[in-house]
C-alpha atoms as a PDB file:
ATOM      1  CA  UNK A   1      28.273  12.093  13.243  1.00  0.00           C
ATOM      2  CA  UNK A   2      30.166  11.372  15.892  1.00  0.00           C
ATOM      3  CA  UNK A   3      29.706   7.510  17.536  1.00  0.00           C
ATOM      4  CA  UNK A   4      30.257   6.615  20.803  1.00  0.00           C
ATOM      5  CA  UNK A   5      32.454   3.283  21.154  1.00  0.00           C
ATOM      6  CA  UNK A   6      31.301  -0.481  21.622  1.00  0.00           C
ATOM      7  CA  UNK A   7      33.516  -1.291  24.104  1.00  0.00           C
ATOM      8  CA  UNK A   8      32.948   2.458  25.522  1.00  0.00           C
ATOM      9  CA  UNK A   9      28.987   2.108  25.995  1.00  0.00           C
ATOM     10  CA  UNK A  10      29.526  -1.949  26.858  1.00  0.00           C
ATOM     11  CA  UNK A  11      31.363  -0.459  30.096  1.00  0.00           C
ATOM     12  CA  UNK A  12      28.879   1.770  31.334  1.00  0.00           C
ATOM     13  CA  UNK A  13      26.093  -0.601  30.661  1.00  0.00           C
ATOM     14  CA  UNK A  14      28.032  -3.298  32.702  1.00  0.00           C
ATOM     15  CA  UNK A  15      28.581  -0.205  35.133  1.00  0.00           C
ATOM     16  CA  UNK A  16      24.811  -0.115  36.050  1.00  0.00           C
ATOM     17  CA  UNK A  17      24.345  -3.308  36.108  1.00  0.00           C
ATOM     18  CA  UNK A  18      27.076  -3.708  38.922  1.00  0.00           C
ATOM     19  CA  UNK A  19      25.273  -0.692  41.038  1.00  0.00           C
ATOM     20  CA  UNK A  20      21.740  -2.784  40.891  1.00  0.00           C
ATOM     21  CA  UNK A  21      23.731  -5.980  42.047  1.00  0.00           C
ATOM     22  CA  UNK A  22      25.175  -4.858  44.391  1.00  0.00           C
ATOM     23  CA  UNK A  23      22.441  -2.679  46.048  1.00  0.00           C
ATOM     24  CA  UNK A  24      20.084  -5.971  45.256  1.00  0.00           C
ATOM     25  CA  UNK A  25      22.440  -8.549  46.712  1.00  0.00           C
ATOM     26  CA  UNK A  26      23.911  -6.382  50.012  1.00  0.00           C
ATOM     27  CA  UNK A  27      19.831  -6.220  50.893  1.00  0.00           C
ATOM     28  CA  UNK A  28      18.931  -9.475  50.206  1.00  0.00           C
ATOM     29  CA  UNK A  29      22.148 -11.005  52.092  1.00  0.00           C
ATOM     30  CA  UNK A  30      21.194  -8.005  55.163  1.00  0.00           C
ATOM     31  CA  UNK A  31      17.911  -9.537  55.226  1.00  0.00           C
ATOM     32  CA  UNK A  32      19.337 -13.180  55.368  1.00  0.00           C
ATOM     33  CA  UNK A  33      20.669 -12.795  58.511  1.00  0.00           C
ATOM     34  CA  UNK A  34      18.731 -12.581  61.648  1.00  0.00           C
ATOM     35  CA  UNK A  35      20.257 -11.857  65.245  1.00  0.00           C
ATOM     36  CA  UNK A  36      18.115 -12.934  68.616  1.00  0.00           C
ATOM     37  CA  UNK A  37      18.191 -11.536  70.610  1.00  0.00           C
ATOM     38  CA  UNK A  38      19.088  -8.304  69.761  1.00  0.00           C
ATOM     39  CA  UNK A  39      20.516  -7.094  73.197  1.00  0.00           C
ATOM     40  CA  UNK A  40      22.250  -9.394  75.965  1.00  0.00           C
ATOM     41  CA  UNK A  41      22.382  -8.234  79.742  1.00  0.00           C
ATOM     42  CA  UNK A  42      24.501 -10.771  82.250  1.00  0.00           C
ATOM     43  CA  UNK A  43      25.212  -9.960  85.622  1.00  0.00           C
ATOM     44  CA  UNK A  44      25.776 -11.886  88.746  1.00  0.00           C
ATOM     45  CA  UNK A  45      23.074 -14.028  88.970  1.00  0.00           C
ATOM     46  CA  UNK A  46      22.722 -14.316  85.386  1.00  0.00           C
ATOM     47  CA  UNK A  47      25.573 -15.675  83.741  1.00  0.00           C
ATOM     48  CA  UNK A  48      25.200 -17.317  80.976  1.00  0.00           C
ATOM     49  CA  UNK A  49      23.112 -16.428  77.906  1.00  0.00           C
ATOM     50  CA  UNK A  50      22.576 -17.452  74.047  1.00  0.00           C
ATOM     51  CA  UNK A  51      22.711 -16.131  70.928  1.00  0.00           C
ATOM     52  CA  UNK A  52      21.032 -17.198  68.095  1.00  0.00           C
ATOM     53  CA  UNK A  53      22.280 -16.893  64.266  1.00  0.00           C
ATOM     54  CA  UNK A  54      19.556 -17.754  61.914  1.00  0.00           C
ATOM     55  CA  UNK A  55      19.663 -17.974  58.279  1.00  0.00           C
ATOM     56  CA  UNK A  56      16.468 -16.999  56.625  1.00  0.00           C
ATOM     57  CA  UNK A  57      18.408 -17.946  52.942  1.00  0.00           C
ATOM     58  CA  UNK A  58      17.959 -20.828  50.591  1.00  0.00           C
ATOM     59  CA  UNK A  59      21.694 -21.677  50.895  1.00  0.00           C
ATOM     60  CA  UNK A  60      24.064 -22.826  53.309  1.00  0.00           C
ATOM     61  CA  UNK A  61      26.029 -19.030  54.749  1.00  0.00           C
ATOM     62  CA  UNK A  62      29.685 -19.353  56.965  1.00  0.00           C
ATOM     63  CA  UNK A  63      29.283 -16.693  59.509  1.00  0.00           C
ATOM     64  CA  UNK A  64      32.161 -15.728  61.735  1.00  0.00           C
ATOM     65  CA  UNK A  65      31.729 -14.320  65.077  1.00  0.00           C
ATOM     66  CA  UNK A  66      33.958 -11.932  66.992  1.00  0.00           C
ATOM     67  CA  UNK A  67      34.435  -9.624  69.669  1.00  0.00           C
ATOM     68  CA  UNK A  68      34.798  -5.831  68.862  1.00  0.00           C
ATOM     69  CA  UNK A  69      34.763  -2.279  70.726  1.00  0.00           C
ATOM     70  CA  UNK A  70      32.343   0.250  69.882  1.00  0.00           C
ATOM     71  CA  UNK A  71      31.467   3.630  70.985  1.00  0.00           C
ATOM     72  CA  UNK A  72      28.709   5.827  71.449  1.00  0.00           C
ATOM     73  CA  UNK A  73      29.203   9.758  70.067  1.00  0.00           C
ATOM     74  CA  UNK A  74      27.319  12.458  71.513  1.00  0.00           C
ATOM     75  CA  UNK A  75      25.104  11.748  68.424  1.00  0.00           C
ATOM     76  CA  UNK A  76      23.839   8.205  69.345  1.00  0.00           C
ATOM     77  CA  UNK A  77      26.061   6.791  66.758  1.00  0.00           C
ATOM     78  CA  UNK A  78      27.893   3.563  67.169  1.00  0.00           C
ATOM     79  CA  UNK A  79      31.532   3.358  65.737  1.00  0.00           C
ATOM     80  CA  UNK A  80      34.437   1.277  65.922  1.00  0.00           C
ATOM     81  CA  UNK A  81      36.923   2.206  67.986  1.00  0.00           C
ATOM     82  CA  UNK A  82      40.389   1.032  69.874  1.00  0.00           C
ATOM     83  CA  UNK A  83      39.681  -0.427  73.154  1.00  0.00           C
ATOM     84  CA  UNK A  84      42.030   1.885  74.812  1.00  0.00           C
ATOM     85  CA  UNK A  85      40.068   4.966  73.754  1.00  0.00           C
ATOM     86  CA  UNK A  86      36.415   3.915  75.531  1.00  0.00           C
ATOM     87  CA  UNK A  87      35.939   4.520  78.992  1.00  0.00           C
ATOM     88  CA  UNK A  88      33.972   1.642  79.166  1.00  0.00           C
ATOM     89  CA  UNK A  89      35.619  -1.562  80.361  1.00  0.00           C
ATOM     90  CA  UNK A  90      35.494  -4.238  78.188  1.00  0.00           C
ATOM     91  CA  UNK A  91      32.925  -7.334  79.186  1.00  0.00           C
ATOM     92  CA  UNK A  92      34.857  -9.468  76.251  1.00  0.00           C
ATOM     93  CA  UNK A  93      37.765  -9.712  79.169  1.00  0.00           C
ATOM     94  CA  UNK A  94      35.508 -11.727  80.942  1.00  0.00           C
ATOM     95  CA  UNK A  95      33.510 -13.983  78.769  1.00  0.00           C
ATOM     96  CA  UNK A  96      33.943 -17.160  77.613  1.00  0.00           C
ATOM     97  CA  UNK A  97      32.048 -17.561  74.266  1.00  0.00           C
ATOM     98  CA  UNK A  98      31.625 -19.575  71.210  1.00  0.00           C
ATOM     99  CA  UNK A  99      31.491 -21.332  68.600  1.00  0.00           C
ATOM    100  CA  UNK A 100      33.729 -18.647  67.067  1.00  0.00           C
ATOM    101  CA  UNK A 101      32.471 -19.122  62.971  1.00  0.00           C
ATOM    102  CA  UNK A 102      29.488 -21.691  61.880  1.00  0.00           C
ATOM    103  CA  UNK A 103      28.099 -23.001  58.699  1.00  0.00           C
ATOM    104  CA  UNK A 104      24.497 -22.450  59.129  1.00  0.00           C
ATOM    105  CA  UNK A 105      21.967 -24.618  56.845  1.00  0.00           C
ATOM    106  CA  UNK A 106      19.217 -23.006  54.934  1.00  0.00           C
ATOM    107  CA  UNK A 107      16.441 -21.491  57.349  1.00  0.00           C
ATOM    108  CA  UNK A 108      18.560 -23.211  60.263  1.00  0.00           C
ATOM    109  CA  UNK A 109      20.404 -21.680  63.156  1.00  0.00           C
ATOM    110  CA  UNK A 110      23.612 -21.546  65.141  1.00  0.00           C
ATOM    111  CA  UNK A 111      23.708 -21.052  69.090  1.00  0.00           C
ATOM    112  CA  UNK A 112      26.327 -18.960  70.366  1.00  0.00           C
ATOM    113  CA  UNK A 113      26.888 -19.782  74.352  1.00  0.00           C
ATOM    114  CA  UNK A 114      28.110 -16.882  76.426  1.00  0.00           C
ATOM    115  CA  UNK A 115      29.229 -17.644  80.164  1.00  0.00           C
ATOM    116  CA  UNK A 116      30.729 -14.556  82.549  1.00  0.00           C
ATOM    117  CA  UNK A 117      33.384 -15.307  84.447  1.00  0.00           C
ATOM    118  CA  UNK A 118      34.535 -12.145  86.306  1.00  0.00           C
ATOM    119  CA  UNK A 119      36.158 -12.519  89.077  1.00  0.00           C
ATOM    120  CA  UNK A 120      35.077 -11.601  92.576  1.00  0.00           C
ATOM    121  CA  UNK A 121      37.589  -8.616  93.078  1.00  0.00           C
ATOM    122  CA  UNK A 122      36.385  -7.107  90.094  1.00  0.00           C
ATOM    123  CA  UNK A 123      35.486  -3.487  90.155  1.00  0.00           C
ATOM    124  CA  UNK A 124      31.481  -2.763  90.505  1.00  0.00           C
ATOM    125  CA  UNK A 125      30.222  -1.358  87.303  1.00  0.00           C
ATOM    126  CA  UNK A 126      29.270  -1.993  83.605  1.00  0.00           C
ATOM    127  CA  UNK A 127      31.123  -3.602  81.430  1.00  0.00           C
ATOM    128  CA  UNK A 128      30.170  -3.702  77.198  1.00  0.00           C
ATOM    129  CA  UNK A 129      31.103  -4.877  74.142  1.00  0.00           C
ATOM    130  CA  UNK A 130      29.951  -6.156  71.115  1.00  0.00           C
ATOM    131  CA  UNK A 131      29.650  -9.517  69.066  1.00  0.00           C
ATOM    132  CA  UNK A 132      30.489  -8.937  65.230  1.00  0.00           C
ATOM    133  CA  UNK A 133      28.631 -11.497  62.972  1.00  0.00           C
ATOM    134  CA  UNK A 134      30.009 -11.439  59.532  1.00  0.00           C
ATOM    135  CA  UNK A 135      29.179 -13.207  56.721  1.00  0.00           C
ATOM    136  CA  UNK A 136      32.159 -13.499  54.032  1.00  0.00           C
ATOM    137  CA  UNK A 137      31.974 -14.929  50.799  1.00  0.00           C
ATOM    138  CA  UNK A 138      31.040 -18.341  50.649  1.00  0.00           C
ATOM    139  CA  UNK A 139      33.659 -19.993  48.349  1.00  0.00           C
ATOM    140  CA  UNK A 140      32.711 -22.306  45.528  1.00  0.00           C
ATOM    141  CA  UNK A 141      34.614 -25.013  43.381  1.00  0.00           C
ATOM    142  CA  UNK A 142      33.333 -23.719  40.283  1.00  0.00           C
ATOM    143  CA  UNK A 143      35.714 -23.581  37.484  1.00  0.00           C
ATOM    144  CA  UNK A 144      36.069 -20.808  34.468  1.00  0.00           C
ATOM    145  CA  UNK A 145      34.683 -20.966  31.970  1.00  0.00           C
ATOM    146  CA  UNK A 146      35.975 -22.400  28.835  1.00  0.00           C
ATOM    147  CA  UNK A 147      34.126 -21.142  26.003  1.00  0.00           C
ATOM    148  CA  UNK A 148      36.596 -18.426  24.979  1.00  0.00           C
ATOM    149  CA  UNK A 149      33.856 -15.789  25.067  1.00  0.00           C
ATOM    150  CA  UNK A 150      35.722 -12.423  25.349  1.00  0.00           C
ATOM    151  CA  UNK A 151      34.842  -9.417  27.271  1.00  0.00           C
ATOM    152  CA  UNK A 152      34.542  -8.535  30.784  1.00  0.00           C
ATOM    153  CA  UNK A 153      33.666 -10.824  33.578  1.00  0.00           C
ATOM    154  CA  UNK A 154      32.356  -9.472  36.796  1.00  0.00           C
ATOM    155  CA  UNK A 155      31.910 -11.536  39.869  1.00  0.00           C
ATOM    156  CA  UNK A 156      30.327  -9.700  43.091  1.00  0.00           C
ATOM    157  CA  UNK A 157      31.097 -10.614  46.687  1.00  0.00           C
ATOM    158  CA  UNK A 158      29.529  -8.661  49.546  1.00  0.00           C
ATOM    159  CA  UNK A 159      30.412  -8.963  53.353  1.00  0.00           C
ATOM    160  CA  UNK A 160      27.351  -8.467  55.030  1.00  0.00           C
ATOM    161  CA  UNK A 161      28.545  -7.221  59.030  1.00  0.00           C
ATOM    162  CA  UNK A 162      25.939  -7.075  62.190  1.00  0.00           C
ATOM    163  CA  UNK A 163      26.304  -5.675  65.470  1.00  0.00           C
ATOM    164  CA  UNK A 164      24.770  -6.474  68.869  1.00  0.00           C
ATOM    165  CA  UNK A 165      25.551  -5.004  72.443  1.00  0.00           C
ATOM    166  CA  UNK A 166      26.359  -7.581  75.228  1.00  0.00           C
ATOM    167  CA  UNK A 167      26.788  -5.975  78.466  1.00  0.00           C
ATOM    168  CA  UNK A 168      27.496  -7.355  81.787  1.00  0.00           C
ATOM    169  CA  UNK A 169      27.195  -5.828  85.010  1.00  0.00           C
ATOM    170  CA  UNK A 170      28.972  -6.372  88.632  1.00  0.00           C
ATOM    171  CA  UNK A 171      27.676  -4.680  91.793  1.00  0.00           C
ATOM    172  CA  UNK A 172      25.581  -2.317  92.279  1.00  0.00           C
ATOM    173  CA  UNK A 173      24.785  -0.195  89.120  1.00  0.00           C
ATOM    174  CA  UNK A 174      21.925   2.251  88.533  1.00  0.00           C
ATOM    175  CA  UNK A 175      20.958   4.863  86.341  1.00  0.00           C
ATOM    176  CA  UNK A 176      19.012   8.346  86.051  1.00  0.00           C
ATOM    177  CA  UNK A 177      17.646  10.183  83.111  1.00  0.00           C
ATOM    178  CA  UNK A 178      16.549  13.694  82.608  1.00  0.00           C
ATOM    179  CA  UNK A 179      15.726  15.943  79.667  1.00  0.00           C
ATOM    180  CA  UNK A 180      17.086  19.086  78.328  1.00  0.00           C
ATOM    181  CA  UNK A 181      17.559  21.209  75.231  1.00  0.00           C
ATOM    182  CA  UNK A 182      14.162  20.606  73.597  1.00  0.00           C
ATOM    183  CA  UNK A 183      13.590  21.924  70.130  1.00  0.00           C
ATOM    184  CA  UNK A 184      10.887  21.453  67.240  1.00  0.00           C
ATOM    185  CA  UNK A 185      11.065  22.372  63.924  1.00  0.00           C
ATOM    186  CA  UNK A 186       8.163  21.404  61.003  1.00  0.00           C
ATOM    187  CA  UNK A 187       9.976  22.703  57.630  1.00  0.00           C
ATOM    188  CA  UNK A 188      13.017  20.327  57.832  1.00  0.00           C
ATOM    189  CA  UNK A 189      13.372  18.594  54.207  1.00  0.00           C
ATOM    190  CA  UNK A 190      12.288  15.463  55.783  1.00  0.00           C
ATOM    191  CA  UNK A 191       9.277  16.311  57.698  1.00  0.00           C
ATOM    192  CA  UNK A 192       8.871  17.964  61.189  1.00  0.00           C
ATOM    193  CA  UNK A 193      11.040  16.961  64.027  1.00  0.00           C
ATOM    194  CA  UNK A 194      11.315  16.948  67.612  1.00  0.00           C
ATOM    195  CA  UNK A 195      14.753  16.594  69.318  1.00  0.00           C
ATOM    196  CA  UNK A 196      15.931  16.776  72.967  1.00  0.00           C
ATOM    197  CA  UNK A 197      19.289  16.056  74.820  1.00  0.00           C
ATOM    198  CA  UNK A 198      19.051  13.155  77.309  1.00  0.00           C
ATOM    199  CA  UNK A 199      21.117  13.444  80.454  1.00  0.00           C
ATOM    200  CA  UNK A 200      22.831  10.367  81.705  1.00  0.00           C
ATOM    201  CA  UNK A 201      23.755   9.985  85.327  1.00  0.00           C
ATOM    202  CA  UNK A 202      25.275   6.663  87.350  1.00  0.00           C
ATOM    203  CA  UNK A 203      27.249   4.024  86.250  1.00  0.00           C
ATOM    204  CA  UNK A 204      24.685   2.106  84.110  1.00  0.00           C
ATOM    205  CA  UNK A 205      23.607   2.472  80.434  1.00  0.00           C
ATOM    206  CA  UNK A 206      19.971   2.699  79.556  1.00  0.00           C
ATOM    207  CA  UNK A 207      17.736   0.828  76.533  1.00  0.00           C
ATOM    208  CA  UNK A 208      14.663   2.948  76.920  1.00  0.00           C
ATOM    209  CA  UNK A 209      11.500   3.407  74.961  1.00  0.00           C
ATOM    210  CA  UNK A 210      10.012   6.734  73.703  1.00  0.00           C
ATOM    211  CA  UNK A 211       6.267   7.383  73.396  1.00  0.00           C
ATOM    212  CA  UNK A 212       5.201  10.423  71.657  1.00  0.00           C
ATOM    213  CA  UNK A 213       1.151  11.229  71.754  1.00  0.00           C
ATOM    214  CA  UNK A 214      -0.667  13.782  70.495  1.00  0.00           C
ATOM    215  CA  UNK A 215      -3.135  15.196  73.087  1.00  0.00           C
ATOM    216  CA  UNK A 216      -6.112  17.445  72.107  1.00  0.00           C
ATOM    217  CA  UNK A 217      -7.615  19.230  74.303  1.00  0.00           C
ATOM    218  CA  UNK A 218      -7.092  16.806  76.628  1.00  0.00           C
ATOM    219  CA  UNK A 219      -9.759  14.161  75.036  1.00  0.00           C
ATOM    220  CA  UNK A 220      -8.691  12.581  71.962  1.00  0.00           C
ATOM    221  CA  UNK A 221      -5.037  10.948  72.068  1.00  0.00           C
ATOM    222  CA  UNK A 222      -2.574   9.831  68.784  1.00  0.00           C
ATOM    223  CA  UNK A 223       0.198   8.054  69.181  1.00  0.00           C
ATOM    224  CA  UNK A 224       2.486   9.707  66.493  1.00  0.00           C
ATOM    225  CA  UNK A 225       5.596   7.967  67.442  1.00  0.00           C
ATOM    226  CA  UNK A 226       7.027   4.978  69.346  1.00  0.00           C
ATOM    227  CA  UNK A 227      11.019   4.264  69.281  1.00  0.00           C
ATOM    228  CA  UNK A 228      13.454   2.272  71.011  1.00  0.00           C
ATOM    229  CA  UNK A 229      16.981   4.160  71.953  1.00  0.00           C
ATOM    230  CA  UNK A 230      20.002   3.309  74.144  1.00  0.00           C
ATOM    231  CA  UNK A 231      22.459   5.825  75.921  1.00  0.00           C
ATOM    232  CA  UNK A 232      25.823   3.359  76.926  1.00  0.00           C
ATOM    233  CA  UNK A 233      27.940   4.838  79.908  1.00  0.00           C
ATOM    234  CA  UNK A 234      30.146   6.283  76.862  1.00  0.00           C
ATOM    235  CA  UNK A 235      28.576   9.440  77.233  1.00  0.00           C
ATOM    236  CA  UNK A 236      27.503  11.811  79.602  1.00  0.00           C
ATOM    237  CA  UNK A 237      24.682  12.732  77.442  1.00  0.00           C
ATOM    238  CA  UNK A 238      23.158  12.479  74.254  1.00  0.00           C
ATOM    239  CA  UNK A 239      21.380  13.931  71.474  1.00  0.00           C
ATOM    240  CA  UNK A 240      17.939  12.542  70.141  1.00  0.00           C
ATOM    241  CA  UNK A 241      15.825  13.700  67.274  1.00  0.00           C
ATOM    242  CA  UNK A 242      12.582  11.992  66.766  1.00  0.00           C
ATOM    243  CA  UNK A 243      10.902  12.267  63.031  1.00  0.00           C
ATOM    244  CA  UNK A 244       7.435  12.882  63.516  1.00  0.00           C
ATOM    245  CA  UNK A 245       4.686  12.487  61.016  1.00  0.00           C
ATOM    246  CA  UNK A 246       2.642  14.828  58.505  1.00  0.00           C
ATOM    247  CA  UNK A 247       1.091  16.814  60.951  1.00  0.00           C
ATOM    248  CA  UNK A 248      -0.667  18.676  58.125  1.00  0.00           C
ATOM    249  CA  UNK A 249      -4.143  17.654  59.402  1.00  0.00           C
ATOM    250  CA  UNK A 250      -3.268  18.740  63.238  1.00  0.00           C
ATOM    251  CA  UNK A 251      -3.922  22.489  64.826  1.00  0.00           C
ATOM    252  CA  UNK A 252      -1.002  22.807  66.938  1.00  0.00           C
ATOM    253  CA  UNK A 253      -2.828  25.471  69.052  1.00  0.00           C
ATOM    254  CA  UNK A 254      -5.590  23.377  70.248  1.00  0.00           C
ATOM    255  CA  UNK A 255      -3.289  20.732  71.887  1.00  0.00           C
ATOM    256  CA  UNK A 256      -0.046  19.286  73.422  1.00  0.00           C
ATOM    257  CA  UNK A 257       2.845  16.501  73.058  1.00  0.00           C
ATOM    258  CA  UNK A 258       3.136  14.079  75.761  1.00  0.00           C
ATOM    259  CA  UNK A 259       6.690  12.410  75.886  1.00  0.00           C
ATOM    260  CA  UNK A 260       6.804   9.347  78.031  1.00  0.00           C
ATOM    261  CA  UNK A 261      10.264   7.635  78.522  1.00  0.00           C
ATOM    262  CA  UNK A 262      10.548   4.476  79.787  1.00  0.00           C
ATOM    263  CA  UNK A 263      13.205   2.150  80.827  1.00  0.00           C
ATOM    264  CA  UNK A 264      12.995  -1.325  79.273  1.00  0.00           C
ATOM    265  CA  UNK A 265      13.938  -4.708  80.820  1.00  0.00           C
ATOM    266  CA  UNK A 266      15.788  -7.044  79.614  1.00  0.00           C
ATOM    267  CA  UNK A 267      13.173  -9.027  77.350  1.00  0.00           C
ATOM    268  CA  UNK A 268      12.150  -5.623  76.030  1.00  0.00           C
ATOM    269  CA  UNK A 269       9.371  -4.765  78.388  1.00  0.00           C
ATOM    270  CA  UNK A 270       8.720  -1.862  80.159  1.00  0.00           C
ATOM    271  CA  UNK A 271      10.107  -1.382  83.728  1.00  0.00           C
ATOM    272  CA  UNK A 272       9.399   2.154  84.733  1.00  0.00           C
ATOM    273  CA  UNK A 273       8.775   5.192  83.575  1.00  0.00           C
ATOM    274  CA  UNK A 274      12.158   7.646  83.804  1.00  0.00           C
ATOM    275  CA  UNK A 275      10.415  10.644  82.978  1.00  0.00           C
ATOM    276  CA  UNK A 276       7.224  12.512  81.308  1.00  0.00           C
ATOM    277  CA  UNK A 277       7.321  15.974  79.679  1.00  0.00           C
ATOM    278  CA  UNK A 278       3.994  17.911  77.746  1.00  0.00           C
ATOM    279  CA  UNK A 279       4.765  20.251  75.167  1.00  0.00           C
ATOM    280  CA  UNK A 280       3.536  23.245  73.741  1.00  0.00           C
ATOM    281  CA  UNK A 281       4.682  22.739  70.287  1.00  0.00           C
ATOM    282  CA  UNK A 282       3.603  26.242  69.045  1.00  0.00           C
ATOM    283  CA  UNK A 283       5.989  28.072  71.713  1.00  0.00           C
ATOM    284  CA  UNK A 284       8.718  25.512  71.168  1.00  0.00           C
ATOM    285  CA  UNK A 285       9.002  26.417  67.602  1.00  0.00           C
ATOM    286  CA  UNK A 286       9.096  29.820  68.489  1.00  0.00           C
ATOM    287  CA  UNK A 287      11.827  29.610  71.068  1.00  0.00           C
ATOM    288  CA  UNK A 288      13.465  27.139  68.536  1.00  0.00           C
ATOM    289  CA  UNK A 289      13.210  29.931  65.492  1.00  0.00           C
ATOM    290  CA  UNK A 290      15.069  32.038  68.002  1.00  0.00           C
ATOM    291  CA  UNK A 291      17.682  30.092  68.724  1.00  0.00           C
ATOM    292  CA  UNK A 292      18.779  29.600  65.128  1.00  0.00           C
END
């Protein structure tokens, strides 16, 4: 019979239990570190802000903070990307910011002060980009160890990286969104889905919030969905597909969507509403069927 090597099986035990460490540590260090806020807006008036770092560990974490361009796809994705190849201007030009790296205590918190400083003959517009908080390693003084135990010895370190937007406007900026494209579809592998394209025009970005009810027969209502997007002045226009729940229970005939966008302040709030749509989701799916 034939055996399958000690050192052989020892391997792909130790495998596994790298995969589980690593998914287990990556989460727990993710969840560690807390951004607020999420989203910072200067402009004239407003020119200085804060950001803080917290540390919701049990252990002391070095974070480092830097500045780094990112760009929207057509997709909504944010990637990095050379400076040189967004049309957006860089706000990092004109802010003065720091600390630039922190050791935070457990369940304490770092301030990061940003102040603007663009100059008067500045061109009007928006300007973006985005503070990287990374969290290497921490290094230790332990020393190896001595028994003389043999075998192999694995030691995991995982660089856990966040992202957040500051933007800073000059002038007069402003913004208008409309709706295109719309599609539905209930037999995707992860549950029905509504998508639209979102058409950008102005020389602002938008953070807006997406309300999607169920209305039937215009009595009852059911919020199905509720979700926070942004479309940057990257892009002309962008795609957005909503997952919607198990609408198993719901006659599609006997009612309609309503999909309110709205345009958030600052702080998160509503401002105003950039647009409302009602759907007949039993002739979109048709028209969508179509299409394919």
């Amino acid at each position: 019979m034939n055996r399958e090597p000690h050192n052989r099986r020892w391997i792909t035990a130790a495998a596994a239990l790298v995969a589980a460490v690593v998914a287990v540590t990556g989460t727990e260090s993710a969840l560690a570190l807390t951004l607020f806020p999420t989203r910072i807006v200067l402009d004239t008036e407003d020119r200085a802000a804060q950001l803080q770092i917290i540390n919701n560990s049990n252990r002391p974490q070095r974070y480092v903070i830097e500045w780094r361009a990112m760009a929207m796809t057509p997709s909504g994705r944010l990637q990095f990307a050379e400076r040189t190849q967004i049309p957006t201007p860089q706000a990092s030009d004109y802010l003065i910011s720091g600390p630039r790296q922190a050791i935070v205590p457990p369940n304490g918190y770092q301030v990061v002060r940003l102040l603007s400083r663009i100059p008067p003959d500045a061109p009007s517009g928006e300007y973006r980009s985005h503070l990287l908080v990374s969290e290497p390693p921490m290094q230790t003084d332990e020393a190896p160890s001595a028994s003389g135990e043999t075998g192999i010895q694995i030691e995991i370190n995982t660089v856990v990286r966040t992202t957040i937007p500051v933007i800073l406007r000059k002038g007069d900026t402003s913004v208008a969104i409309e709706p295109k494209d719309w599609w539905f579809r209930s037999d995707t592998p992860d549950g029905p889905k509504l998508g639209l394209t979102v058409q950008r025009q102005g020389n602002q970005s938008v953070n807006a919030q997406a309300t999607i009810t169920w209305v039937e027969n215009n009595e009852s209502e059911r919020r199905l969905v509720q979700r926070v997007f942004a479309v940057y002045t990257d892009i002309d226009q962008r795609s957005v597909i909503h997952r919607l729940p198990n609408l198993s229970d719901i006659d599609l005939s006997k009612g309609r969507i309503r999909y309110v966008l709205e345009r958030l302040y600052d702080d998160g709030q509503p401002a105003e509403t950039l647009f409302t749509r009602v759907l007949d989701l039993t002739a979109l799916s048709r028209s969508s069927a179509s299409s394919r």
